[in-house]
C-alpha atoms as a PDB file:
ATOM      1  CA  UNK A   1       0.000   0.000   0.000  1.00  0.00           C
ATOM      2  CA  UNK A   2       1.609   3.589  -0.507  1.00  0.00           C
ATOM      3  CA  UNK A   3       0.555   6.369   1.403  1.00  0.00           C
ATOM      4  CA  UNK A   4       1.659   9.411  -0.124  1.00  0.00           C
ATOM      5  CA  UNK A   5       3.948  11.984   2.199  1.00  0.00           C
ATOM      6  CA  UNK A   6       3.072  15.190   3.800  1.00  0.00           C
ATOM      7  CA  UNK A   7       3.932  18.089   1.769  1.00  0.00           C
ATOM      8  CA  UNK A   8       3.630  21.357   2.582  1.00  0.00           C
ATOM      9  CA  UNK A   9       1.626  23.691   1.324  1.00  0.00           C
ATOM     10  CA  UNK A  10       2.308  27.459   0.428  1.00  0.00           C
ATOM     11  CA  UNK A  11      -1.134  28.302  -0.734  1.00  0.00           C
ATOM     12  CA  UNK A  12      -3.567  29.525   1.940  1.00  0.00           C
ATOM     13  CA  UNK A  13      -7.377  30.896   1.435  1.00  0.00           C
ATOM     14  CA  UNK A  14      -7.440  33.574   3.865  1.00  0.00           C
ATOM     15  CA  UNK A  15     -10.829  34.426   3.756  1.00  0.00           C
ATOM     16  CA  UNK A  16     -11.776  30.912   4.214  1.00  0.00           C
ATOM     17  CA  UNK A  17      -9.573  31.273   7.393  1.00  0.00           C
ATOM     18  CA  UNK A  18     -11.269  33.583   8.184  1.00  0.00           C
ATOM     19  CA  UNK A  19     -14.764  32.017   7.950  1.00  0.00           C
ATOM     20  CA  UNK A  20     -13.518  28.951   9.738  1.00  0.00           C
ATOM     21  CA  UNK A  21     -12.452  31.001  12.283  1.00  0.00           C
ATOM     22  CA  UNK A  22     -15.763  32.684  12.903  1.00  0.00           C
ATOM     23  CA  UNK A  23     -17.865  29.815  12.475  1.00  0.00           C
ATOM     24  CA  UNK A  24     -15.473  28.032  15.642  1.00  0.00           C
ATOM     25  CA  UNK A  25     -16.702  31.733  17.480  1.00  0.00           C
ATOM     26  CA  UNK A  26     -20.384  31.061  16.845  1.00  0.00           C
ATOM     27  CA  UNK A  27     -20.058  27.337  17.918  1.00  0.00           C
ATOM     28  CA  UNK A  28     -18.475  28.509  21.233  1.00  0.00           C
ATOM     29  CA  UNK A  29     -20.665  31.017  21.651  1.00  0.00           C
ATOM     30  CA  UNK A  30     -23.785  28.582  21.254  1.00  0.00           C
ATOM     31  CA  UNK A  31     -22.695  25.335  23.119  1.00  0.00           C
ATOM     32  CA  UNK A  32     -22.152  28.302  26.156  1.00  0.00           C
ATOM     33  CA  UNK A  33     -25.475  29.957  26.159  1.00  0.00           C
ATOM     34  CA  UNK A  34     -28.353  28.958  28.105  1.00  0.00           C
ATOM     35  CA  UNK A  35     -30.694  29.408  25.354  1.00  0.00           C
ATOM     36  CA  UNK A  36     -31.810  27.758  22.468  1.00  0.00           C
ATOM     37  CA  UNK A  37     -31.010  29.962  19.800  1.00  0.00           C
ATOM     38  CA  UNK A  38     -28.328  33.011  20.065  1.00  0.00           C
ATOM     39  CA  UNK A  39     -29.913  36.129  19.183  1.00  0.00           C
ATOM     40  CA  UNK A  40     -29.149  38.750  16.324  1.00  0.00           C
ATOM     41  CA  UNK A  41     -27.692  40.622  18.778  1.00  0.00           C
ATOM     42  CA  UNK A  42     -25.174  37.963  20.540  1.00  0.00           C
ATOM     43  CA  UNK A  43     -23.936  37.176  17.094  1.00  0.00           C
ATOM     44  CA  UNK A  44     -23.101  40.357  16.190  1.00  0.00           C
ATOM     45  CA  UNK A  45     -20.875  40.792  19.650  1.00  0.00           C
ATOM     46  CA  UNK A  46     -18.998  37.442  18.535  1.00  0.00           C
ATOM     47  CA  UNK A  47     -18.705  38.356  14.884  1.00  0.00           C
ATOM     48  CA  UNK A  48     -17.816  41.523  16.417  1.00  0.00           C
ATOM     49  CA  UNK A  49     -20.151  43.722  13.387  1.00  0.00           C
ATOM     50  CA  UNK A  50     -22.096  46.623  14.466  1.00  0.00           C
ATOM     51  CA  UNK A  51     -25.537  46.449  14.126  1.00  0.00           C
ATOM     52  CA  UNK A  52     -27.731  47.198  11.143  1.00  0.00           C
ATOM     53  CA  UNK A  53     -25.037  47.340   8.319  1.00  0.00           C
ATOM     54  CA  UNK A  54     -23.195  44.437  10.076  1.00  0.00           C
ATOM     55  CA  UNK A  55     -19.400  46.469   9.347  1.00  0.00           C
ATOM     56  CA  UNK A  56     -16.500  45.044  10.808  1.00  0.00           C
ATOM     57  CA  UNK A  57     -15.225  47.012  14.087  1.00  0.00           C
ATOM     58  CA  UNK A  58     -11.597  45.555  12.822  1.00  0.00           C
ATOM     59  CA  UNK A  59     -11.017  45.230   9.034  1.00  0.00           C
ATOM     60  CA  UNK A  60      -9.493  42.242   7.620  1.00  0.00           C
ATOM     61  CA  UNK A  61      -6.153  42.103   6.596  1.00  0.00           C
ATOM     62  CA  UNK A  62      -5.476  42.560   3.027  1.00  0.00           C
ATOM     63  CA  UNK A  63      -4.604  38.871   1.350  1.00  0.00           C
ATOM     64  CA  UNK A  64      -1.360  38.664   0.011  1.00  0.00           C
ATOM     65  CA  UNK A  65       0.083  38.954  -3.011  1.00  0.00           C
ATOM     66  CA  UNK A  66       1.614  36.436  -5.231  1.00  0.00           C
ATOM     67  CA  UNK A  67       4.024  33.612  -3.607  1.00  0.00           C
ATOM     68  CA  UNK A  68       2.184  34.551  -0.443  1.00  0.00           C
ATOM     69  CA  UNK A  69       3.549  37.908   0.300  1.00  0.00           C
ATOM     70  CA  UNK A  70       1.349  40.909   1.298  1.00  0.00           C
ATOM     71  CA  UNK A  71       1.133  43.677  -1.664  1.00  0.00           C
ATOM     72  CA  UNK A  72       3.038  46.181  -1.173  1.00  0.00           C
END
C-alpha cells in the first residue's frame, strides 16, 4: 500500500480562514449559552459587526500577493 507523504503547502485561502475562524466563534458562543437559539444581537458581539449594516469594528487584513507575500 503507498501512502503518499506530507507536503507542505504554500497556498492559503485567507478568507476561508477567516470564515472557519468565525464559524469556531459562533459554535463557542452557542454550546455556552443557556438558550436555544443566540440572538441577532449575541452574534453580532462574537462576529464583532455593528448592528444594522453588520461592518467590521476591525477590518481584515489585506490577502497577500503572489508567492504569499502581502502587496506592497
Amino acid at each position: 500500500m503507498y501512502v503518499a507523504g506530507h507536503r507542505p503547502t504554500t497556498v492559503q485561502d485567507h478568507v476561508a480562514l477567516v470564515e472557519i475562524d468565525l464559524t469556531g466563534e459562533l459554535m463557542i458562543a452557542a454550546a455556552a449559552a443557556s438558550e436555544d437559539r443566540l440572538s441577532p444581537d449575541r452574534i453580532d458581539e462574537v462576529l464583532e459587526v455593528d448592528g444594522e449594516d453588520g461592518g467590521r469594528v476591525q477590518p481584515l487584513p489585506p490577502p497577500p500577493g503572489p508567492a504569499g507575500r502581502p502587496p506592497g
